[in-house]
N, C-alpha and C. Protein backbone atom coordinates (compact mmCIF):
# COMPACT_ATOMS: atom_id res chain seq x y z
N UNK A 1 -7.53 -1.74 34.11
CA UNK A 1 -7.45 -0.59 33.25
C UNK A 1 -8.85 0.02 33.12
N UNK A 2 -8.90 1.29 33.48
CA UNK A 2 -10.08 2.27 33.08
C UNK A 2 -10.66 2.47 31.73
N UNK A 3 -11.95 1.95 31.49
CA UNK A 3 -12.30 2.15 30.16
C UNK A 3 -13.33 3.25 30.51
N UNK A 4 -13.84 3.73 28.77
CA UNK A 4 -14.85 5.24 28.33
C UNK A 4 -15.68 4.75 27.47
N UNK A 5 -16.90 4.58 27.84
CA UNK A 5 -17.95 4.47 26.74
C UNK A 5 -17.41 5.36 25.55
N UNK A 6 -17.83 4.72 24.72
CA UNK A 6 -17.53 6.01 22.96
C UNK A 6 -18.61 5.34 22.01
N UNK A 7 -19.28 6.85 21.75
CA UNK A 7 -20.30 7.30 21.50
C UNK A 7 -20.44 6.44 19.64
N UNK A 8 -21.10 6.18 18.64
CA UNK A 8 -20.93 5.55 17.37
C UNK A 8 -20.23 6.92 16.79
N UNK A 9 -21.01 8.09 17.07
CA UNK A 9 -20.21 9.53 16.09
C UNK A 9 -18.38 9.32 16.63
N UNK A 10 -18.25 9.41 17.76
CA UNK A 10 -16.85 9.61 17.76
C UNK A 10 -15.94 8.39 17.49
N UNK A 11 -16.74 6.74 17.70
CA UNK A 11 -15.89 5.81 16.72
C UNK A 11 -15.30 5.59 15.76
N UNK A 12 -16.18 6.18 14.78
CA UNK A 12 -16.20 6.64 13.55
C UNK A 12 -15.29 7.91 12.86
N UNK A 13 -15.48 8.86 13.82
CA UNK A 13 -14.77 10.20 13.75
C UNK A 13 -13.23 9.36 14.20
N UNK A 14 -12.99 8.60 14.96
CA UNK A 14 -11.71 8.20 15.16
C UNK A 14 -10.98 7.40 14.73
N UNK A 15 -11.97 6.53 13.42
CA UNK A 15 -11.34 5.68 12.39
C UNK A 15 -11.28 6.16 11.67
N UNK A 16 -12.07 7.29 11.08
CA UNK A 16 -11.53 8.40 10.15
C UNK A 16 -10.21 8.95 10.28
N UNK A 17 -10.40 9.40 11.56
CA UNK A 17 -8.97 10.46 11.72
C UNK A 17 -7.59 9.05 11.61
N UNK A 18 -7.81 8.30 12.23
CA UNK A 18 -6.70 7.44 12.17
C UNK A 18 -6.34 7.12 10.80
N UNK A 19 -7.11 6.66 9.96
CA UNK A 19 -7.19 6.16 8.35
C UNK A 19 -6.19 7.57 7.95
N UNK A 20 -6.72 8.82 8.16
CA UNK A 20 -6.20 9.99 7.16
C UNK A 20 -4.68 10.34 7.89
N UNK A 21 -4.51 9.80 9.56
CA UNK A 21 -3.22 10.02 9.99
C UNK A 21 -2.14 9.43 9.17
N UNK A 22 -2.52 8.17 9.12
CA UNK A 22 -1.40 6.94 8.21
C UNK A 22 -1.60 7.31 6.73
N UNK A 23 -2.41 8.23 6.33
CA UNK A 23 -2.44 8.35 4.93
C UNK A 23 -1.33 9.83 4.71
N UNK A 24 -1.06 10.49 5.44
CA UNK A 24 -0.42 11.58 5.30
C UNK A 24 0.51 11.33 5.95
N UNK A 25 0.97 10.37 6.77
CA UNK A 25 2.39 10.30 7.05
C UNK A 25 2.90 9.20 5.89
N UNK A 26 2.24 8.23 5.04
CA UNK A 26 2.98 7.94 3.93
C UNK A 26 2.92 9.05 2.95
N UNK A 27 2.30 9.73 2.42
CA UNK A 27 2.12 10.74 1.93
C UNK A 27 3.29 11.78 2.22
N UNK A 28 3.89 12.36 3.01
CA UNK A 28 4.89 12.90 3.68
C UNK A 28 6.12 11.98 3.50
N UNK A 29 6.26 11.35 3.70
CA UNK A 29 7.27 10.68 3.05
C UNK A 29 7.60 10.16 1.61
N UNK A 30 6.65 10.21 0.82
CA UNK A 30 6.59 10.15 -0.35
C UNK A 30 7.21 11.27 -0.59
N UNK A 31 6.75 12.88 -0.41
CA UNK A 31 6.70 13.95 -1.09
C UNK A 31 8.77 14.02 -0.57
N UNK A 32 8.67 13.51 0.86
CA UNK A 32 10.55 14.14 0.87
C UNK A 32 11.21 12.89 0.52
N UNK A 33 10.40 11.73 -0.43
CA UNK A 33 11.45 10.90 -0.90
C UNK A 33 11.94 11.53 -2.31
N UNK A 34 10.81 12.05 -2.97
CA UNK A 34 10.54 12.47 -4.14
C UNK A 34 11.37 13.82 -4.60
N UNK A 35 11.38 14.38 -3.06
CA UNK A 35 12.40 16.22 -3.26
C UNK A 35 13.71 15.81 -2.95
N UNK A 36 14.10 14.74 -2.41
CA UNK A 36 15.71 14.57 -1.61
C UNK A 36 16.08 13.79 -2.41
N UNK A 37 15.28 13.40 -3.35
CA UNK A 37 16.42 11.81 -3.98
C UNK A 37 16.95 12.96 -5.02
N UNK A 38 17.78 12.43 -5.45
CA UNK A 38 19.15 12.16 -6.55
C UNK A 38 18.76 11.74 -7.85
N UNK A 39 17.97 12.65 -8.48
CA UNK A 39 16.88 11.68 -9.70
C UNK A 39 18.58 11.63 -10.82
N UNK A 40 19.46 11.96 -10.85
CA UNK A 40 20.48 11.68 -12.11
C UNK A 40 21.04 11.27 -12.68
N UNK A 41 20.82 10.00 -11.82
CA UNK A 41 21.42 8.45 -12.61
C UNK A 41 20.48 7.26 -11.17
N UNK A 42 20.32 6.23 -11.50
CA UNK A 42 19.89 5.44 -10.90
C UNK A 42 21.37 4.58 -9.79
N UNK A 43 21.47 4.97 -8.77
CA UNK A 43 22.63 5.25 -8.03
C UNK A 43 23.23 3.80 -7.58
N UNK A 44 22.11 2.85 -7.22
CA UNK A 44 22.97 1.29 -6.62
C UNK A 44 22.03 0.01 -7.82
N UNK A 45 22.94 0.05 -8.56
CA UNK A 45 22.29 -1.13 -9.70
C UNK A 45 22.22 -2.43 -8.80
N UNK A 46 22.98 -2.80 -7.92
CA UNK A 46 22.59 -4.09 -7.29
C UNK A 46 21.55 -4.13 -6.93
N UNK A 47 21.04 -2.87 -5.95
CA UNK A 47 20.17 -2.81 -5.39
C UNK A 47 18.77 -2.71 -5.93
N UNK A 48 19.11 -1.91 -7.03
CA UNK A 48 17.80 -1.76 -8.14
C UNK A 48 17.27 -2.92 -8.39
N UNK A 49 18.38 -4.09 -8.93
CA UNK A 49 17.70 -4.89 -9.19
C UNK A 49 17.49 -5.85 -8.62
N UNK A 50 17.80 -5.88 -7.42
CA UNK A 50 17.07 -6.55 -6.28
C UNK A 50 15.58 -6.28 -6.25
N UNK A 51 15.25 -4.84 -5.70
CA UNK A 51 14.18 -4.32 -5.98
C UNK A 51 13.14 -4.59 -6.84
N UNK A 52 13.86 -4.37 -8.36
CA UNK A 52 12.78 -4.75 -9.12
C UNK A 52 12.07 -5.84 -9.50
N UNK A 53 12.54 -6.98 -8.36
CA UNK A 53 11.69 -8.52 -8.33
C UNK A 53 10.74 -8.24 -6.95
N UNK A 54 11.85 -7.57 -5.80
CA UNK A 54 11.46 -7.71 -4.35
C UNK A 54 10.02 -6.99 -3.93
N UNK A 55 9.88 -5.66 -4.73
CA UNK A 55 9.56 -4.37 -4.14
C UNK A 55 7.69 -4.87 -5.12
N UNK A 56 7.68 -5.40 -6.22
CA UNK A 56 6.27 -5.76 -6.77
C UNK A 56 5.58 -6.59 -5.97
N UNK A 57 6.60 -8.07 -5.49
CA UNK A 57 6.02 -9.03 -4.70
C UNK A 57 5.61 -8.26 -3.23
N UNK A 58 6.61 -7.83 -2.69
CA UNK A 58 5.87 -6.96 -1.71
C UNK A 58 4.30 -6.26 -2.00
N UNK A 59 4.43 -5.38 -2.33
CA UNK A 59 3.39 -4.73 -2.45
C UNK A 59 1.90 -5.64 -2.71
N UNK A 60 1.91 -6.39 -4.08
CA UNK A 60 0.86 -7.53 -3.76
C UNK A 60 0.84 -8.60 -2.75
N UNK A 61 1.88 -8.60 -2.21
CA UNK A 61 1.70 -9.72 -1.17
C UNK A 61 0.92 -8.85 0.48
N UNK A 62 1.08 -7.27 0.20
CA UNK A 62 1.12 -7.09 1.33
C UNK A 62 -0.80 -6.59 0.72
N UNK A 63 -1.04 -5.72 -0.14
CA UNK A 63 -2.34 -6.24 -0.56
C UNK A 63 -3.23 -7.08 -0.60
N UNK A 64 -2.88 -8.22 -1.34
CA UNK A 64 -3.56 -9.94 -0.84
C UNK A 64 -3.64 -10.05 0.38
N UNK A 65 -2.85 -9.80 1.24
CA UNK A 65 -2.35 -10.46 2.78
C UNK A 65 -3.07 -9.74 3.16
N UNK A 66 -3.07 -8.65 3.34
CA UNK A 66 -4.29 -7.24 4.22
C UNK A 66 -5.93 -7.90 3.96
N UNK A 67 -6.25 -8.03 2.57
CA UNK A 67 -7.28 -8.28 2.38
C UNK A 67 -7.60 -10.12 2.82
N UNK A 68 -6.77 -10.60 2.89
CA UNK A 68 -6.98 -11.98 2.94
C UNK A 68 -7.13 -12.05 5.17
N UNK A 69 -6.28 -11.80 5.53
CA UNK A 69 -5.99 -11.41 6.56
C UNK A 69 -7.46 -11.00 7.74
N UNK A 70 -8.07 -9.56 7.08
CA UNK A 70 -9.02 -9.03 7.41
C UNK A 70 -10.37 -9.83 6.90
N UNK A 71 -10.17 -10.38 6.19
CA UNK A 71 -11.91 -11.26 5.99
C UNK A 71 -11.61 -12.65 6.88
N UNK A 72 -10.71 -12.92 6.84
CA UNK A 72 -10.41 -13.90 8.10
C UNK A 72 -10.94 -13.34 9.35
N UNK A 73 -10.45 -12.14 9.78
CA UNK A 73 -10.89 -11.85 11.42
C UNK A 73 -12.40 -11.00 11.44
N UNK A 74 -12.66 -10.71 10.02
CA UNK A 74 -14.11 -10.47 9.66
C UNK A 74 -15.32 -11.34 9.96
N UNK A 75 -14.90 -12.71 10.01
CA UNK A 75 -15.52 -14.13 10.00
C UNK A 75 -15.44 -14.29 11.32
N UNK A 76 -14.73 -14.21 11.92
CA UNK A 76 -14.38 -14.16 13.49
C UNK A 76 -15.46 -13.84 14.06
N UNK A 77 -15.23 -11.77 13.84
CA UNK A 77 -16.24 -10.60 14.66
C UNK A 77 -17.73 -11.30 14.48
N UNK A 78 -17.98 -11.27 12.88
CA UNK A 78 -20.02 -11.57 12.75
C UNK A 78 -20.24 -12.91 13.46
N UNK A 79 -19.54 -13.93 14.01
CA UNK A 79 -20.12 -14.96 14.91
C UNK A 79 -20.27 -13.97 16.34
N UNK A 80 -19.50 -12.87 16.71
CA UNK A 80 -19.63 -12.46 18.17
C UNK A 80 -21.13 -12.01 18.27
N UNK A 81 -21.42 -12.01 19.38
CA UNK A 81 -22.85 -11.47 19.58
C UNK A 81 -22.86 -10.31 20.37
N UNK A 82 -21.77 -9.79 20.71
CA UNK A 82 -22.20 -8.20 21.56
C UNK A 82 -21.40 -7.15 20.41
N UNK A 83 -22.34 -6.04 20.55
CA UNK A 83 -21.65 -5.12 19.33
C UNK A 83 -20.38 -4.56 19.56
N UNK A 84 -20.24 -4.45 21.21
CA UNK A 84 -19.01 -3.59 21.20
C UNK A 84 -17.79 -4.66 21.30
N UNK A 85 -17.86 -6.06 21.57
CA UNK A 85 -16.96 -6.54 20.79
C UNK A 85 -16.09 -6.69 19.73
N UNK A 86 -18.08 -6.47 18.52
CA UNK A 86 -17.48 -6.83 17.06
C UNK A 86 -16.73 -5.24 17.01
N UNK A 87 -16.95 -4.14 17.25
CA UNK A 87 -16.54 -2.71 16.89
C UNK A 87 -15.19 -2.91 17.23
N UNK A 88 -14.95 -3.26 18.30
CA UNK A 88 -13.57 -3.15 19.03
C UNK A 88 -12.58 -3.95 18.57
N UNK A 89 -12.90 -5.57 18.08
CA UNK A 89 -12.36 -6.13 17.00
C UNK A 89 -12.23 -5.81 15.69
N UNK A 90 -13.34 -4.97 15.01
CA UNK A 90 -13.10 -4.37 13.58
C UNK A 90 -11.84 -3.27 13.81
N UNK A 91 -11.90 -2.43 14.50
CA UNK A 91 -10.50 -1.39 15.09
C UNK A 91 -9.75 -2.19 15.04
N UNK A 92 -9.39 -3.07 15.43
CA UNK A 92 -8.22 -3.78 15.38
C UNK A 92 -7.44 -4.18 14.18
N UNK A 93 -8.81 -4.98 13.86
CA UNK A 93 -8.76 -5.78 12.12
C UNK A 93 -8.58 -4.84 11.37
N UNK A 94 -8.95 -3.47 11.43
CA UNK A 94 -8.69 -2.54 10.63
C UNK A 94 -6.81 -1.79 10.05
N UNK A 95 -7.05 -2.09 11.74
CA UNK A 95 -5.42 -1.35 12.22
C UNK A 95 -4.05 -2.27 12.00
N UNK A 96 -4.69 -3.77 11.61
CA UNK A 96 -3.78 -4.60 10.93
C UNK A 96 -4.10 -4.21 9.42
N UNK A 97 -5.47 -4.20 9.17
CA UNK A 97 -4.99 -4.03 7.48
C UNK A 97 -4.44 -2.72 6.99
N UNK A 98 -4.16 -1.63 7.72
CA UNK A 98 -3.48 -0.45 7.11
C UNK A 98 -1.78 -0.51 7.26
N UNK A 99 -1.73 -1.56 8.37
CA UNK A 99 -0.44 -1.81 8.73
C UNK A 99 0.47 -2.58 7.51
N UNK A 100 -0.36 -3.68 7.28
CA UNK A 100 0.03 -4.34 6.18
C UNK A 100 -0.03 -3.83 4.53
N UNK A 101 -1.06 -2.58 4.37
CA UNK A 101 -0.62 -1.74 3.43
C UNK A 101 0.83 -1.15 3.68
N UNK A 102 0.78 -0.28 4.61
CA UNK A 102 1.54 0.47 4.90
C UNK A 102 3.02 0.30 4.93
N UNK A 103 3.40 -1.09 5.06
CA UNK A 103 4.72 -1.54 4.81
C UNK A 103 5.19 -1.67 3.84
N UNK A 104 4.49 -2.25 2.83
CA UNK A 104 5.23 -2.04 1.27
C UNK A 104 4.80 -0.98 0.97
N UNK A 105 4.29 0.22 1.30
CA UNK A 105 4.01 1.55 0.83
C UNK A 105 5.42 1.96 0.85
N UNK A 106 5.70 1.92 2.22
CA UNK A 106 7.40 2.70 3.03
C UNK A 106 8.36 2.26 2.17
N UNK A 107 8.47 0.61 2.15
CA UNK A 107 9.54 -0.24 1.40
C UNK A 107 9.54 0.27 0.12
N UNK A 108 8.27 0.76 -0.37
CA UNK A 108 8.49 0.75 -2.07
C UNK A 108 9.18 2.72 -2.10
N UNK A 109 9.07 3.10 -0.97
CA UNK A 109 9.11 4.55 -1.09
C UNK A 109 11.02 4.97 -0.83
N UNK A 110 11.23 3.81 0.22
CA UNK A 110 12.65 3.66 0.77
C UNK A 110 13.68 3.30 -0.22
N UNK A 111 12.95 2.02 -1.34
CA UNK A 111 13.58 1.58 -2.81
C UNK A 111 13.88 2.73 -3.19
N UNK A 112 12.88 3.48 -3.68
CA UNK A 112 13.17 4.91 -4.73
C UNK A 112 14.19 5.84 -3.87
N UNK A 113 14.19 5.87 -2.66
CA UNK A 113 14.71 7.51 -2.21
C UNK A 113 16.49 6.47 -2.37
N UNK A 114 16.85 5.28 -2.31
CA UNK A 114 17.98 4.72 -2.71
C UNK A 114 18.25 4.19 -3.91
N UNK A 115 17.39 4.09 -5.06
CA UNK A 115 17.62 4.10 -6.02
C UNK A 115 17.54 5.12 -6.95
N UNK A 116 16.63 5.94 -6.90
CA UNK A 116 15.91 6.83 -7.81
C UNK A 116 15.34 6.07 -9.43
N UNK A 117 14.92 4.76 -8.82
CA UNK A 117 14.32 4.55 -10.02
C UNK A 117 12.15 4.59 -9.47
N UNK A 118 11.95 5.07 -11.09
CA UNK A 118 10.13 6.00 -10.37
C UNK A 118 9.15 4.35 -10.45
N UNK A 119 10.25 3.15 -10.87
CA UNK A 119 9.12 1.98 -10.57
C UNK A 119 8.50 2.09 -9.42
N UNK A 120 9.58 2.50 -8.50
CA UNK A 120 9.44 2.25 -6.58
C UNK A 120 8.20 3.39 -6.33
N UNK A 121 8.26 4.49 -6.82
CA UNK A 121 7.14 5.44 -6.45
C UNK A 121 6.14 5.01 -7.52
N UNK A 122 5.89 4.34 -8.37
CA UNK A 122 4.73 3.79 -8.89
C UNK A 122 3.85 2.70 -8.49
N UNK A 123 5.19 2.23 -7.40
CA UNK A 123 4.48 0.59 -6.73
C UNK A 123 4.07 1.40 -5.07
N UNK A 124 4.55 3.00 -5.02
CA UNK A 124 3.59 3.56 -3.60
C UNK A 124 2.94 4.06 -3.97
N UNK A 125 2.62 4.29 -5.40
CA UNK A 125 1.16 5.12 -5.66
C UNK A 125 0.11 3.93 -5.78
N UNK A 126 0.36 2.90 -5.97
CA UNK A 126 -0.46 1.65 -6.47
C UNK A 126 -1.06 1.23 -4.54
N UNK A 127 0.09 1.31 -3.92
CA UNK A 127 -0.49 1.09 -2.46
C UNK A 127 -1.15 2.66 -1.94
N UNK A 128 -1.16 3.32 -2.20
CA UNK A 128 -1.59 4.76 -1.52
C UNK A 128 -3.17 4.65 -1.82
N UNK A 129 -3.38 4.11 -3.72
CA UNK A 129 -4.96 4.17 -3.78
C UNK A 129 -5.24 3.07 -3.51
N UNK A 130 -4.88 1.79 -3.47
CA UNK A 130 -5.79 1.22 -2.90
C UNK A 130 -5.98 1.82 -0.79
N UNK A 131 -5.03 2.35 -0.29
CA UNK A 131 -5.40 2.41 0.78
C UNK A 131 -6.19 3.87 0.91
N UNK A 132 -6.24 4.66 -0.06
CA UNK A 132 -7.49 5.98 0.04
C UNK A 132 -8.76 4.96 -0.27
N UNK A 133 -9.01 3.79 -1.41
CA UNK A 133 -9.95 3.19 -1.76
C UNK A 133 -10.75 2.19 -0.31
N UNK A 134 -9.68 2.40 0.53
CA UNK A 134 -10.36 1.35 1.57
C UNK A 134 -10.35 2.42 2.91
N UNK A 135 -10.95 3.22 2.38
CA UNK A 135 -10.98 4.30 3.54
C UNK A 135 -12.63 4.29 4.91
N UNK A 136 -12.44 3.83 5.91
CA UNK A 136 -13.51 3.25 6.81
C UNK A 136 -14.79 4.27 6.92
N UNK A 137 -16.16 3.70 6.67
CA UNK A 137 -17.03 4.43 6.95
C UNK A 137 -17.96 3.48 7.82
N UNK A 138 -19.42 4.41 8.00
CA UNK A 138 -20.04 3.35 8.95
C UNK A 138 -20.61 2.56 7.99
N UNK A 139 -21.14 2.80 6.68
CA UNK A 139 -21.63 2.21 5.83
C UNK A 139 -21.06 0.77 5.69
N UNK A 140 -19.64 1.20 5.59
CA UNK A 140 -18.75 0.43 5.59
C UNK A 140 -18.73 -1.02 6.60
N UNK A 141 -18.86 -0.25 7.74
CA UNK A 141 -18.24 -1.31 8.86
C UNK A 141 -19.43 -2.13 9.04
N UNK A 142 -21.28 -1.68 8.61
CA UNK A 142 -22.44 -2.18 8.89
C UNK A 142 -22.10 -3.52 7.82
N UNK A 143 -21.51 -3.27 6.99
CA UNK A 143 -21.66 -4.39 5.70
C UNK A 143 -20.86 -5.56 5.92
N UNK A 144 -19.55 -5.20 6.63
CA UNK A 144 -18.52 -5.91 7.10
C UNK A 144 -18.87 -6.95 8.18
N UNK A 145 -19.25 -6.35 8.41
CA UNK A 145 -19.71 -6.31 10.07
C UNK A 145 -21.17 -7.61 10.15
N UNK A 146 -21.74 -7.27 9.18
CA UNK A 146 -23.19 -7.92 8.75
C UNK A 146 -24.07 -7.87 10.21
N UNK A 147 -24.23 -6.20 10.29
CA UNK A 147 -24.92 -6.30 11.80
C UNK A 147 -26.28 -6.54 11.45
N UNK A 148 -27.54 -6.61 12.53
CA UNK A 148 -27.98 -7.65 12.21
C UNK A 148 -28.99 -5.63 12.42
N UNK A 149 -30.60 -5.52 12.39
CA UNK A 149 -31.15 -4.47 12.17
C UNK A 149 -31.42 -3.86 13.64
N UNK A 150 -31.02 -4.49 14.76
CA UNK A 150 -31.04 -3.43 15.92
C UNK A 150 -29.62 -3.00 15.99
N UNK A 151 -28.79 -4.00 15.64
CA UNK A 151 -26.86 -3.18 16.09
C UNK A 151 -26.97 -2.07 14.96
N UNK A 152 -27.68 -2.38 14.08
CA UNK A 152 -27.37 -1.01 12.68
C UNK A 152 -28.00 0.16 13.29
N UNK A 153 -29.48 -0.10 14.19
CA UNK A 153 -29.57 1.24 14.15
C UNK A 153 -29.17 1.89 15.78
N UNK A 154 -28.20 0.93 15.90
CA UNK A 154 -27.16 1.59 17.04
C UNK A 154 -25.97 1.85 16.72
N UNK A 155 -25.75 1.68 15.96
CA UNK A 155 -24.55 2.04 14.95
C UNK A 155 -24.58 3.13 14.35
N UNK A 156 -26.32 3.43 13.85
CA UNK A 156 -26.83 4.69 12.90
C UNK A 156 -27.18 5.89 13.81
N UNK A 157 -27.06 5.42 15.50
CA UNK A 157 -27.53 6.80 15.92
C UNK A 157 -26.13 7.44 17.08
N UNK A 158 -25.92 9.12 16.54
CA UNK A 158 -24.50 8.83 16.78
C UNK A 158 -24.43 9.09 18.31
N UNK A 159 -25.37 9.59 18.51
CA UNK A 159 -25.23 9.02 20.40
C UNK A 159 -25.00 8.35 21.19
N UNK A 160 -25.68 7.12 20.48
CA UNK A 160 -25.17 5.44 21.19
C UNK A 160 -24.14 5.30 21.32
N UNK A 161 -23.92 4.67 22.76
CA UNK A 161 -22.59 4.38 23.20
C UNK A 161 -22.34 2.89 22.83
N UNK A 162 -21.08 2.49 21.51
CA UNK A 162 -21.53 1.20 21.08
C UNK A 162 -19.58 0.71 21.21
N UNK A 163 -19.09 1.52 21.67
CA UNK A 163 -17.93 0.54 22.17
C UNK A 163 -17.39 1.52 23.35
N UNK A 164 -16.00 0.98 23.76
CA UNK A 164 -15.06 1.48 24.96
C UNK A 164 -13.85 1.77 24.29
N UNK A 165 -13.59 2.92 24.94
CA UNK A 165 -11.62 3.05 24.90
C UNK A 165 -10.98 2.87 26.16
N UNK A 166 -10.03 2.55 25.92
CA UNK A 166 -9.10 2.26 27.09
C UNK A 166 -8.52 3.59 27.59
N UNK A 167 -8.38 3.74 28.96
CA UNK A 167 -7.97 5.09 29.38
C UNK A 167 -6.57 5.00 30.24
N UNK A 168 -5.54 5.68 29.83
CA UNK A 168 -4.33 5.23 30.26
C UNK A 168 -3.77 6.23 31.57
């Protein structure tokens, strides 16, 4: 497989854009769970209250788990010694922890648009900020990352070519 040097500006520019992609497609689904549901009675009581044990544990489990998850493969990357390893593994580690937000975001959003009760959109607003709160910067990834003071200031200059993409 053909790989592309990528530059630190456009790494960055592309964990951005990815972070704000998954933030507006839960976001988008929030807004047409919120216009299409049936707010006029709370419609499947079984289901509700299934939910209202299922849909909390989710959400912190998928919180804990993201964060527990990612400092695990965090511990991993800072033993590697080439940068575009650790970069290319943080993308990754990253792209699991939005994943694992992102599922009880949907689940808690899917509860409400079949129940119409607003616990379910209170337990996707509770996952939405923490996932705007964990939004990737380089600041970010230097700290994570614990690069050492030459990877930082290859990290800090956005020319450097400090990882690869795969070219399909």
């Amino acid at each position: 497989m053909k790989t592309q040097p990528q530059t630190s500006k456009a790494y960055f520019n592309n964990l951005t854009m990815l972070h704000r992609m998954l933030l507006v497609v839960q976001i988008a689904f929030f807004a047409a769970a919120y216009f299409l549901t049936d707010r006029s009675t709370v419609s499947n009581e079984e289901l509700n209250s299934l939910f209202t044990y299922l849909i909390p544990v989710l959400v912190l489990a998928g919180i804990a788990g993201s964060n527990l998850l990612f400092r695990k493969q965090l511990a991993k990357l800072i033993e590697t010694s080439e940068l575009k390893a650790k970069l290319i593994g943080y993308l990754s580690s990253l792209m699991i922890k939005y994943a694992l937000l992102e599922i009880p975001s949907m689940l808690s959003i899917v509860a409400y648009f079949i129940t119409a009760n607003y616990l379910f959109l209170g337990m996707a607003v509770v996952v939405l900020v923490v996932f705007i709160l964990d939004r990737p910067s380089m600041g970010k990834a230097i700290t994570d990352l614990r690069l050492s003071g030459i990877e930082r200031q290859k990290v800090e200059n956005p020319n450097e070519e400090i990882a690869e993409v795969n070219l399909r």
